[in-house]
C-alpha atoms as a PDB file:
ATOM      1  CA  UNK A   1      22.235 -44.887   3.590  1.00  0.00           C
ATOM      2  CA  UNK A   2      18.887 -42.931   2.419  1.00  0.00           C
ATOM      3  CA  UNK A   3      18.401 -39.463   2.319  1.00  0.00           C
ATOM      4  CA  UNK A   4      17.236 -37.180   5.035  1.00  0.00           C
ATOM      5  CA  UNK A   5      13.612 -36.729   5.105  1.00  0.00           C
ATOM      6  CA  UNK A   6      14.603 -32.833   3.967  1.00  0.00           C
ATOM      7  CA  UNK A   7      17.391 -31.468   2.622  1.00  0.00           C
ATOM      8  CA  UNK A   8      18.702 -28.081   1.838  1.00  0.00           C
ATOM      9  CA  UNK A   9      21.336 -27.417  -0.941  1.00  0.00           C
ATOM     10  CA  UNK A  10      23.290 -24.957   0.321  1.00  0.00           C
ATOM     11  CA  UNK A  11      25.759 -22.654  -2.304  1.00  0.00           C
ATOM     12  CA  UNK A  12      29.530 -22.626  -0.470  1.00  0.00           C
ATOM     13  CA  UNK A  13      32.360 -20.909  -2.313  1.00  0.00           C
ATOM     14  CA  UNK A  14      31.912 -22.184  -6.130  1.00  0.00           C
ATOM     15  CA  UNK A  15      29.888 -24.944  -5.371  1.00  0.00           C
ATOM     16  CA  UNK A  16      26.830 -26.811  -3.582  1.00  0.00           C
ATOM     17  CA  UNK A  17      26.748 -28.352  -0.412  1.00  0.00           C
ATOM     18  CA  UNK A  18      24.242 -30.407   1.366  1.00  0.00           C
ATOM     19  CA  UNK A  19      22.747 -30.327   4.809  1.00  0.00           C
ATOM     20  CA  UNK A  20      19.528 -31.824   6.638  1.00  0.00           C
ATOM     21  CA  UNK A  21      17.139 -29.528   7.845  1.00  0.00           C
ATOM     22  CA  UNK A  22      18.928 -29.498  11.124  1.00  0.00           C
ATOM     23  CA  UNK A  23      22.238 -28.152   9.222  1.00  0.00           C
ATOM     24  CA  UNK A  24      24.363 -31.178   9.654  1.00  0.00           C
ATOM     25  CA  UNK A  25      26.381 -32.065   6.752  1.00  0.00           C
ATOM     26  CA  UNK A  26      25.603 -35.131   4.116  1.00  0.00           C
ATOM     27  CA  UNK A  27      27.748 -37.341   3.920  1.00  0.00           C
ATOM     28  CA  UNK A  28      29.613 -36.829   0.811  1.00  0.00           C
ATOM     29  CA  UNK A  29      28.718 -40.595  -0.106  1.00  0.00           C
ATOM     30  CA  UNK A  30      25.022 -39.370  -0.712  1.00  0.00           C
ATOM     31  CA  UNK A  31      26.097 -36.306  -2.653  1.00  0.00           C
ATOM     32  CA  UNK A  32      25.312 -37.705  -6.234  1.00  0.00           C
ATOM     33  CA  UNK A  33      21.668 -39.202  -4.705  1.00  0.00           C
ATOM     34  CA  UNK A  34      21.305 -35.925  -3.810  1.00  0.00           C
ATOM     35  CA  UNK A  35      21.824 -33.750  -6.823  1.00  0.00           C
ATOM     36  CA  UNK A  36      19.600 -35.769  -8.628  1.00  0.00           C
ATOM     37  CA  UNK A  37      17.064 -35.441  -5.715  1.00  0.00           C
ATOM     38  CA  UNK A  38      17.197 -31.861  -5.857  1.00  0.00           C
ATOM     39  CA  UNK A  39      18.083 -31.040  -9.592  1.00  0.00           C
ATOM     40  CA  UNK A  40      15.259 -28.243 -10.429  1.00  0.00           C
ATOM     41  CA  UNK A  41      16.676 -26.505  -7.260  1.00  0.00           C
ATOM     42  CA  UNK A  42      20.126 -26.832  -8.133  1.00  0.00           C
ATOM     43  CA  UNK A  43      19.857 -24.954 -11.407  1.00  0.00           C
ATOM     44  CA  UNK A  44      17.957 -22.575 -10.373  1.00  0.00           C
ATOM     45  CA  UNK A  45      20.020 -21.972  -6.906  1.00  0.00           C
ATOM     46  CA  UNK A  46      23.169 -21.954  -9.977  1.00  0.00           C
ATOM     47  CA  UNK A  47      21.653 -19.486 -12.614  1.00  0.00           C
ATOM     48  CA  UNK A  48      21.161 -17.302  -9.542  1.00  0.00           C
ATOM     49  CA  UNK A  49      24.695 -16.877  -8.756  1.00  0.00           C
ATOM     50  CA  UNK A  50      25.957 -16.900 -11.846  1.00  0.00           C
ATOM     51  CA  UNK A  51      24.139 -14.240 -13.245  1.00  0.00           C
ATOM     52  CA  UNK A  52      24.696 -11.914  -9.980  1.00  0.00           C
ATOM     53  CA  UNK A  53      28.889 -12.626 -10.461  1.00  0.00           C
ATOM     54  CA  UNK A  54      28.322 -12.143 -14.427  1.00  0.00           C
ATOM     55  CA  UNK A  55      26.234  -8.780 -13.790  1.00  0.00           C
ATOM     56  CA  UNK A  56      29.560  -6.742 -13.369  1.00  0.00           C
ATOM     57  CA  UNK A  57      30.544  -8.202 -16.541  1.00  0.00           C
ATOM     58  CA  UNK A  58      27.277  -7.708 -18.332  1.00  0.00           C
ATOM     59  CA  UNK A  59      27.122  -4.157 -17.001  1.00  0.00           C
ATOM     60  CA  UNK A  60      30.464  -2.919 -19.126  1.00  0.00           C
ATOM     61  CA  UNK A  61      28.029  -2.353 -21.850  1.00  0.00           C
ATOM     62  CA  UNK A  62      25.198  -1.016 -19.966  1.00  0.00           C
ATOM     63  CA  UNK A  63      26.400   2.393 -19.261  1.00  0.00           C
ATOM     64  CA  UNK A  64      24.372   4.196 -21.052  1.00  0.00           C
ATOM     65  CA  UNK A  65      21.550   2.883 -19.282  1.00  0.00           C
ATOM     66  CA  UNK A  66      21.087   5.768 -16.982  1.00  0.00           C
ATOM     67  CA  UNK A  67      21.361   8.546 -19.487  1.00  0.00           C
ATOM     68  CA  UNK A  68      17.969  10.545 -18.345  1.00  0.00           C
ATOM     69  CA  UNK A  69      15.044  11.266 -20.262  1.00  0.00           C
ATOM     70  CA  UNK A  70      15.087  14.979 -19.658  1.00  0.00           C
ATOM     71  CA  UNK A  71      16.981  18.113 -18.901  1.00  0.00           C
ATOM     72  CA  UNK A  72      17.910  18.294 -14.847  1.00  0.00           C
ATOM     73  CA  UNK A  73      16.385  19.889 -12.446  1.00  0.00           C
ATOM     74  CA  UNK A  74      18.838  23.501 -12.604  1.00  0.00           C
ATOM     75  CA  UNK A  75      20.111  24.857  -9.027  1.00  0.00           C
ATOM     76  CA  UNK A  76      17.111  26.991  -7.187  1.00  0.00           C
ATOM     77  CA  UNK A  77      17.865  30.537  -7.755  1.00  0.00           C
ATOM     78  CA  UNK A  78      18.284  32.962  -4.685  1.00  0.00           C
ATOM     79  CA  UNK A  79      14.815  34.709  -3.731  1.00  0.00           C
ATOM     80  CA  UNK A  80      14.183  38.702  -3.962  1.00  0.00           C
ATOM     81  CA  UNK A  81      15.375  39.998  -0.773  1.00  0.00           C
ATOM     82  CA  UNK A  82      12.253  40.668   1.370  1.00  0.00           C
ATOM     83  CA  UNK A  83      11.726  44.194   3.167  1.00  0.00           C
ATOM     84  CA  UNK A  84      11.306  42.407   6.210  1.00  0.00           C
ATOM     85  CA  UNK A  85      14.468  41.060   6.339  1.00  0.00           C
ATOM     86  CA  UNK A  86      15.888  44.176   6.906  1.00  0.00           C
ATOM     87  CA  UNK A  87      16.412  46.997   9.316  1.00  0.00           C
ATOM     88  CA  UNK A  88      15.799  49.852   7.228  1.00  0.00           C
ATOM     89  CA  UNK A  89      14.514  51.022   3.679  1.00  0.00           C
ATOM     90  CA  UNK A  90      17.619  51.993   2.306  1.00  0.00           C
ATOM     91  CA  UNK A  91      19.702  48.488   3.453  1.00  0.00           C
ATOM     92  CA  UNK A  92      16.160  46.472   1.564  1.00  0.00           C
ATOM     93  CA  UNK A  93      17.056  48.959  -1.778  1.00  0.00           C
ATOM     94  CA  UNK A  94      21.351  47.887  -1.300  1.00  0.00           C
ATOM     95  CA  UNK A  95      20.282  44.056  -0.867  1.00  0.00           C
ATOM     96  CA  UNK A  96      17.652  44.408  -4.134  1.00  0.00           C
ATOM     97  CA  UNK A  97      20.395  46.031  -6.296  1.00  0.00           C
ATOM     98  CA  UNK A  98      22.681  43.333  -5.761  1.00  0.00           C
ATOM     99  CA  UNK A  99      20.344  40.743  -6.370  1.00  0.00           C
ATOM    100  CA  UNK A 100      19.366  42.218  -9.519  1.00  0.00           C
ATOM    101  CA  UNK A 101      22.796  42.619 -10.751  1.00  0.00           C
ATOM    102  CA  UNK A 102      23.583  38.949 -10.031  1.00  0.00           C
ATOM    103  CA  UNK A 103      20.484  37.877 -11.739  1.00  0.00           C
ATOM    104  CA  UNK A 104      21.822  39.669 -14.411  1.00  0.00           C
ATOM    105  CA  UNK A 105      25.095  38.051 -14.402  1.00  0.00           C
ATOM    106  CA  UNK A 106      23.425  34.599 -14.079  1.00  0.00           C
ATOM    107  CA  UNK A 107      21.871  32.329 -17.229  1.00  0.00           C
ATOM    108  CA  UNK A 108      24.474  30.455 -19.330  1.00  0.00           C
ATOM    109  CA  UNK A 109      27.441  31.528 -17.901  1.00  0.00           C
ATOM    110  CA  UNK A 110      30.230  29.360 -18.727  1.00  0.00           C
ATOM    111  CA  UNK A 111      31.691  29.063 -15.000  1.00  0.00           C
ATOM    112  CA  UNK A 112      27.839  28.200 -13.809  1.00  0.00           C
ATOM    113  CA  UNK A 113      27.404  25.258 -16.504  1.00  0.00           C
ATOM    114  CA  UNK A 114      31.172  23.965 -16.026  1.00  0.00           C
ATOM    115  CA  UNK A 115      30.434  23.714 -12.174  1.00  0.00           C
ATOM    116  CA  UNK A 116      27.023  21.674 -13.062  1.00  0.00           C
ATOM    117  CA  UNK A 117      29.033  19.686 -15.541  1.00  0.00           C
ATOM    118  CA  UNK A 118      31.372  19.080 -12.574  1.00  0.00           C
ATOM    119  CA  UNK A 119      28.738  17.698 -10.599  1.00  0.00           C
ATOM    120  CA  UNK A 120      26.481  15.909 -12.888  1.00  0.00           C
ATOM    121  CA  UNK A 121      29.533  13.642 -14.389  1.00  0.00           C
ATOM    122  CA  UNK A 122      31.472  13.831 -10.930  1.00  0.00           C
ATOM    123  CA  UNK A 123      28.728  11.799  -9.032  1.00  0.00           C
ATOM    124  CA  UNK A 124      28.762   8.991 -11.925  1.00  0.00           C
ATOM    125  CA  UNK A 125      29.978   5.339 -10.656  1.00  0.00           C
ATOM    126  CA  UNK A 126      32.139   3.615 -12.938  1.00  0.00           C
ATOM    127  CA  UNK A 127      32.597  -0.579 -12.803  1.00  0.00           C
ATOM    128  CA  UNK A 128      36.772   0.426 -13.506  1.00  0.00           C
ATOM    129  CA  UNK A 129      38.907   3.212 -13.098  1.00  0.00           C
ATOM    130  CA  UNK A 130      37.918   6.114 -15.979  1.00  0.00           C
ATOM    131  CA  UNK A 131      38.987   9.926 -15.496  1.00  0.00           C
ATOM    132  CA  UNK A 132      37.661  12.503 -17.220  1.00  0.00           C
ATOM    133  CA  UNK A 133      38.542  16.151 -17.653  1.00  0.00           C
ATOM    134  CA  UNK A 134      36.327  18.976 -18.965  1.00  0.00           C
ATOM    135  CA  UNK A 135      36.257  22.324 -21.087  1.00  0.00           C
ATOM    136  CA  UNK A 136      33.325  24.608 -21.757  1.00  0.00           C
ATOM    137  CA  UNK A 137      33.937  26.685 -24.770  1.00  0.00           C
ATOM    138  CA  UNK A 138      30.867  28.776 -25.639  1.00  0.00           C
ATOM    139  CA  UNK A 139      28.403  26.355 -26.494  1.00  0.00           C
ATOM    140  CA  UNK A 140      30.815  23.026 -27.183  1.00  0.00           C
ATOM    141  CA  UNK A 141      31.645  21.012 -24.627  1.00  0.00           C
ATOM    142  CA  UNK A 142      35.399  18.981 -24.887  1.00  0.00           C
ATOM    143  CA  UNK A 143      35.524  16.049 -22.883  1.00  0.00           C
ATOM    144  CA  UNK A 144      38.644  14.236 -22.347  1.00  0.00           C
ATOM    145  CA  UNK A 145      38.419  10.768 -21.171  1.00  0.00           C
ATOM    146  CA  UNK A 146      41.102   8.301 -19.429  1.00  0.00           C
ATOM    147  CA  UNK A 147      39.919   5.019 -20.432  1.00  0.00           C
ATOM    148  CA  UNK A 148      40.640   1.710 -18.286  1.00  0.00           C
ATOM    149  CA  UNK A 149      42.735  -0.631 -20.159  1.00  0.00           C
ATOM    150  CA  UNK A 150      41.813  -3.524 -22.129  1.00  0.00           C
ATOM    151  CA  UNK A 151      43.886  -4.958 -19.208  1.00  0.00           C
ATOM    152  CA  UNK A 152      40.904  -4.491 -17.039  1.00  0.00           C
ATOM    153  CA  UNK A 153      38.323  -6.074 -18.722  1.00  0.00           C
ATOM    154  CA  UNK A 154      37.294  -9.469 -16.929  1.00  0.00           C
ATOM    155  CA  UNK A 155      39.143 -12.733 -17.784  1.00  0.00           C
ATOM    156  CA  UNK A 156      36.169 -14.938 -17.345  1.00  0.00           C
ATOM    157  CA  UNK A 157      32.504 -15.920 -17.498  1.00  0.00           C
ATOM    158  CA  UNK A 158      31.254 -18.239 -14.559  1.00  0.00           C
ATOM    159  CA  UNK A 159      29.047 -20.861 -15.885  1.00  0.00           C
ATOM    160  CA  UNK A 160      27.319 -23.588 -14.173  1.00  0.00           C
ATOM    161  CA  UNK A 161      28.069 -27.175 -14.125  1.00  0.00           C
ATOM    162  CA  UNK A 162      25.062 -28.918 -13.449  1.00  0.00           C
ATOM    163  CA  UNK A 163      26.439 -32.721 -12.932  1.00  0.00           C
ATOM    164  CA  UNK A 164      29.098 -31.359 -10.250  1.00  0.00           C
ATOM    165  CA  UNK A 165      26.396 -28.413  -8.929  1.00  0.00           C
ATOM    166  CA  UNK A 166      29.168 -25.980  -9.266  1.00  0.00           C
ATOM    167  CA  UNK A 167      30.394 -22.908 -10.627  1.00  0.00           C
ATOM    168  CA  UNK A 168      32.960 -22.578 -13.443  1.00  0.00           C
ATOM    169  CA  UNK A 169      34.857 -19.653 -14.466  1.00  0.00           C
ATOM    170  CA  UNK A 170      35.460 -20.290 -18.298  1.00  0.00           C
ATOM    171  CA  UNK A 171      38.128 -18.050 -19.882  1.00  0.00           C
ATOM    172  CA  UNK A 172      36.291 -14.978 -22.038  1.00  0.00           C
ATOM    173  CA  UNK A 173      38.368 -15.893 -25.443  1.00  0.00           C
ATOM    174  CA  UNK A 174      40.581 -12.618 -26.252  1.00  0.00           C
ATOM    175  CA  UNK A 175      38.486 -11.526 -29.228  1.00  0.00           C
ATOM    176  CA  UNK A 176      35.800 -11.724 -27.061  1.00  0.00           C
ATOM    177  CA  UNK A 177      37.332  -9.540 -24.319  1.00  0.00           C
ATOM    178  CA  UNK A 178      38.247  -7.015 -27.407  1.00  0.00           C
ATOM    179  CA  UNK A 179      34.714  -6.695 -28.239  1.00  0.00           C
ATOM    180  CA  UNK A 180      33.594  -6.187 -24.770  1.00  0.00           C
ATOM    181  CA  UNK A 181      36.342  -3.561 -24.256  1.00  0.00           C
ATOM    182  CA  UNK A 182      34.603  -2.032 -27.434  1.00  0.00           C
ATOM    183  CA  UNK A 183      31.213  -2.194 -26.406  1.00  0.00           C
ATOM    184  CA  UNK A 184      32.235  -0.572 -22.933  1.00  0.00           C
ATOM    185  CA  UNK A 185      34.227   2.106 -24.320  1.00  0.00           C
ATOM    186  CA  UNK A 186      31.167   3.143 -26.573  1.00  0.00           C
ATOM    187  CA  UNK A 187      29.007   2.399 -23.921  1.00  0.00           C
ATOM    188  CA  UNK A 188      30.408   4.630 -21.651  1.00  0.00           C
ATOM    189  CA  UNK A 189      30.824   7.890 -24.054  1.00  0.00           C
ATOM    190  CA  UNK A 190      27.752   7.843 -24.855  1.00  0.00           C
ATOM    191  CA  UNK A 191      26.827   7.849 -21.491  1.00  0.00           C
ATOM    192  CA  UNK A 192      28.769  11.276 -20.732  1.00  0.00           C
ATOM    193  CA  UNK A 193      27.101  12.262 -23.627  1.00  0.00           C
ATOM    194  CA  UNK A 194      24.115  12.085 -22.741  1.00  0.00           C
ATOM    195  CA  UNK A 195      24.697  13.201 -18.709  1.00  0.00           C
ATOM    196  CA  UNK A 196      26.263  16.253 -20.045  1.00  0.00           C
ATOM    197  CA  UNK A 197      23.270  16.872 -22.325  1.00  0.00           C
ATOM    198  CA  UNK A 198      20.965  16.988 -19.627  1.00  0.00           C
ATOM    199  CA  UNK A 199      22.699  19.152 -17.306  1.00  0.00           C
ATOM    200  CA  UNK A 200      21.934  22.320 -19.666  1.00  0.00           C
ATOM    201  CA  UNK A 201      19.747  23.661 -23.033  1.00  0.00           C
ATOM    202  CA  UNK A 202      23.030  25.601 -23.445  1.00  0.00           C
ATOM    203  CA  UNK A 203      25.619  22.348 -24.030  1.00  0.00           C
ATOM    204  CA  UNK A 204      25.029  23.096 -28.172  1.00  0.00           C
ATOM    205  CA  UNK A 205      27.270  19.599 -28.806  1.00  0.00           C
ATOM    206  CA  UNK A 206      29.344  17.607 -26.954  1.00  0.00           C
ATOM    207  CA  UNK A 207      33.075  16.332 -28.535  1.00  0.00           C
ATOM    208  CA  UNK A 208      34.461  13.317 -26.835  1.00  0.00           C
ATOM    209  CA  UNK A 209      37.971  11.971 -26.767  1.00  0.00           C
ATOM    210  CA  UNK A 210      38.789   8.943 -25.254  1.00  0.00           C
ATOM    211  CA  UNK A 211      42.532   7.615 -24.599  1.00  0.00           C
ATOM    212  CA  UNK A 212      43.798   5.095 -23.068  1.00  0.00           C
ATOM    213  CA  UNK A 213      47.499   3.648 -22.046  1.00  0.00           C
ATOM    214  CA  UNK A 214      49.522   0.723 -24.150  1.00  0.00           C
ATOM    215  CA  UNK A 215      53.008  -0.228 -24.340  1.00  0.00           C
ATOM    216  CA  UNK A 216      54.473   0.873 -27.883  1.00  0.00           C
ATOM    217  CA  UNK A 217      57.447  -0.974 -29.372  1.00  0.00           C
ATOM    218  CA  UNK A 218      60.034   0.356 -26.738  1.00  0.00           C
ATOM    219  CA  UNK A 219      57.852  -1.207 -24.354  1.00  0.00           C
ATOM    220  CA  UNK A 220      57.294   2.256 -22.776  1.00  0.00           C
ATOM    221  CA  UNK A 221      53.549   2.741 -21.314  1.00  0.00           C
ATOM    222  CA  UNK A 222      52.225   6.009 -23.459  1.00  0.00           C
ATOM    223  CA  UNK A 223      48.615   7.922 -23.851  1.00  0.00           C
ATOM    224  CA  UNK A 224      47.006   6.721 -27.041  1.00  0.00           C
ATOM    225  CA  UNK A 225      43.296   8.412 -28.594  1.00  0.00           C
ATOM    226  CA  UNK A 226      41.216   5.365 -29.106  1.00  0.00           C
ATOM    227  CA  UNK A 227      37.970   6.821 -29.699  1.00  0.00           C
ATOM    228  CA  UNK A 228      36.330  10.159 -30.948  1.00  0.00           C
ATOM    229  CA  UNK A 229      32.640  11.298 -31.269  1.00  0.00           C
ATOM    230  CA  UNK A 230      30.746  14.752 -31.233  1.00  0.00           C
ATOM    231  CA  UNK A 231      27.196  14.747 -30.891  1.00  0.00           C
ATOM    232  CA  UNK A 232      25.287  18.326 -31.922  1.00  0.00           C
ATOM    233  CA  UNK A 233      22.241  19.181 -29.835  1.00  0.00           C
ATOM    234  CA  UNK A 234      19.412  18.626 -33.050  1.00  0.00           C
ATOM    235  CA  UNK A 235      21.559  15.003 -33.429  1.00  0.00           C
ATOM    236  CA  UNK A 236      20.963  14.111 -29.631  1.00  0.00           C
ATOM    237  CA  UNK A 237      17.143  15.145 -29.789  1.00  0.00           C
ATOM    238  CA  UNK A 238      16.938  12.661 -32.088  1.00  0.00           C
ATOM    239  CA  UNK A 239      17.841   9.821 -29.571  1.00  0.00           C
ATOM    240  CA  UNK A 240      14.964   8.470 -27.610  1.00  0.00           C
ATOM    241  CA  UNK A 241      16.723   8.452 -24.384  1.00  0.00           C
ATOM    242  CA  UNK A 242      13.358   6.645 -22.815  1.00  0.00           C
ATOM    243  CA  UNK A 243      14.277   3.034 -24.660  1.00  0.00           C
ATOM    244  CA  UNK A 244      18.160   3.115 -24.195  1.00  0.00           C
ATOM    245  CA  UNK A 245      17.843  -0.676 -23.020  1.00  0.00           C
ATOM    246  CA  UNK A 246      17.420  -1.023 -26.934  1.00  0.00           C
ATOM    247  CA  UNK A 247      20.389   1.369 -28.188  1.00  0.00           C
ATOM    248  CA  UNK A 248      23.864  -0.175 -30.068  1.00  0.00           C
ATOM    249  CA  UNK A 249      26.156   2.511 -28.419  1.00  0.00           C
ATOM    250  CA  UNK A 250      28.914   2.024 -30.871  1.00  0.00           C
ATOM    251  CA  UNK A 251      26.222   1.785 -33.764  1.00  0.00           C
ATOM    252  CA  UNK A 252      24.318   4.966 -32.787  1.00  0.00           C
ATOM    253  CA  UNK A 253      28.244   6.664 -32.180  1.00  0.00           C
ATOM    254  CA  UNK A 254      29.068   5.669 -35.431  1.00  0.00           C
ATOM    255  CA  UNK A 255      25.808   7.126 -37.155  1.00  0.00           C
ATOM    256  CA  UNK A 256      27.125  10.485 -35.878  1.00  0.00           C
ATOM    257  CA  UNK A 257      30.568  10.306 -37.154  1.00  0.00           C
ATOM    258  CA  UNK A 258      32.300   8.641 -34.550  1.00  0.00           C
ATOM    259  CA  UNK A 259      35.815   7.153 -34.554  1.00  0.00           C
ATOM    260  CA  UNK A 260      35.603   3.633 -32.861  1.00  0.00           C
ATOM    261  CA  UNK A 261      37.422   1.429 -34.924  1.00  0.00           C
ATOM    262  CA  UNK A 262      39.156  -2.101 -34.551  1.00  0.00           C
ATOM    263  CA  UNK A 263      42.231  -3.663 -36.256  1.00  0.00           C
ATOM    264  CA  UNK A 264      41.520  -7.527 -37.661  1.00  0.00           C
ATOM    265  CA  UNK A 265      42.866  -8.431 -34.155  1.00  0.00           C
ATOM    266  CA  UNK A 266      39.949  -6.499 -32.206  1.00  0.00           C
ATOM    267  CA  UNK A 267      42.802  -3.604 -31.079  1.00  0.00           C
ATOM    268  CA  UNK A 268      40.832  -0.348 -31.115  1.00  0.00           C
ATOM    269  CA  UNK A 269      43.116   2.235 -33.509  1.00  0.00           C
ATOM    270  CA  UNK A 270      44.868   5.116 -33.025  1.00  0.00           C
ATOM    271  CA  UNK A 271      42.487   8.358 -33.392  1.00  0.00           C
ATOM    272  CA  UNK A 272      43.315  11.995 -33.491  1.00  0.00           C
ATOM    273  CA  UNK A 273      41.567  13.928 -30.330  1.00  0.00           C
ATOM    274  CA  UNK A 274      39.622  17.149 -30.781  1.00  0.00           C
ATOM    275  CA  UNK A 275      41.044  20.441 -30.194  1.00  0.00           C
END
């Protein structure tokens, strides 16, 4: 039986099937004919779909990736009242002393920053479940971050099969899924980091610590400190925040000071959080 003067390949589930241009299916009997008819297609159609269902994978590590260049655009302060605005002299003068006075009250107010903070880090997306908590004192930021488990990391890569125009998912070997865990957890304090950098010239340094839960030897689930790093404003103007794309979080952590350590096995170790 030949092969239909066109024919589409068509990606179904994991794999590839085959129709003619009027979308009735080939006959299974012709599917081999047919990948080799349309192998060019095939991989491409594959390496498409892979790399969309391995881009929540790949993007663990990529974090940091939207860490911006500059300092935020700050809230738009309140206008001078206007004499027009108001019935009489003396009501303009009441309304232009209180502005004044909260102008004076205004600038790097702790409860101002914290509520920027609040929305700057609050509006983040995260690819798993991470908490964090927040505390402003003077000119140091604390941070205090709930980590997803390693438990959370993905299982598997999908990889293409070209022969059986398919897609595989191929077990991520568990020192591999300790690395990625790694790279994520860097990955993702240095983006807070750098988000809480931006959000204010005041922010003089910014102390992370990162925890996440494990089961000890009772088997009992319990907080454990993974991961600690403080970064000093004159460190973080170092950083050119423009090529990120090119930036070893846990490397450029570690050049600060920071405590991101693995066992032989790939488990991160124990730290002792900031105070």
């Amino acid at each position: 039986m030949p092969l239909p003067d066109r024919l589409e390949a068509i990606f179904d589930g994991d794999a590839i099937r085959f129709a003619d241009n009027q979308g009735n299916p080939l006959d299974p009997a012709l599917y081999p004919v047919a990948r080799r008819a349309m192998k060019a297609e095939i991989c491409e159609l594959l390496a498409q779909h892979a790399a969309a269902r391995n881009a929540q994978v790949n993007a663990l590590t990529r974090q940091h990736h939207d860490i911006p260049v500059g300092m935020r655009t700050p809230p738009p302060a309140v206008a001078k009242p206007q004499r027009d605005a108001y019935a009489s002299d003396q009501a303009h003068i009441e309304a232009v002393m209180l502005w004044r006075a909260a102008a004076a009250n205004t600038g790097p107010a702790t409860m101002g920053i914290e509520e920027q903070l609040l929305a700057a880090l609050g509006s983040l997306q995260f690819p798993c479940t991470t908490n964090v908590a927040l505390e402003l004192r003077g000119g140091r930021l604390l941070l205090n971050v709930d980590l997803p488990a390693i438990e959370d990391m993905p299982a598997s890569r999908w990889v293409t099969n070209i022969g059986y125009a398919a897609l595989i998912a191929r077990p991520i070997p568990p020192r591999d899924v300790a690395a990625l865990y790694l790279g994520h957890v860097a990955s993702l304090i240095l983006r807070l980091i750098g988000h809480s950098f931006s959000v204010s010239s005041d922010i003089g340094s910014v102390a992370v610590s990162a925890y996440t839960q494990r089961r000890g030897p009772t088997g009992q689930l319990a907080d454990e400190y993974v991961a600690v790093a403080e970064i000093d404003r004159n460190g973080w103007n170092q950083v050119d925040c423009a090529n990120m794309r090119a930036i070893d979080p846990a490397e450029l952590l570690r050049r600060f000071g920071a405590k991101l350590e693995a066992d032989p096995r790939g488990k991160l170790k124990v730290q002792q959080r900031f105070d």
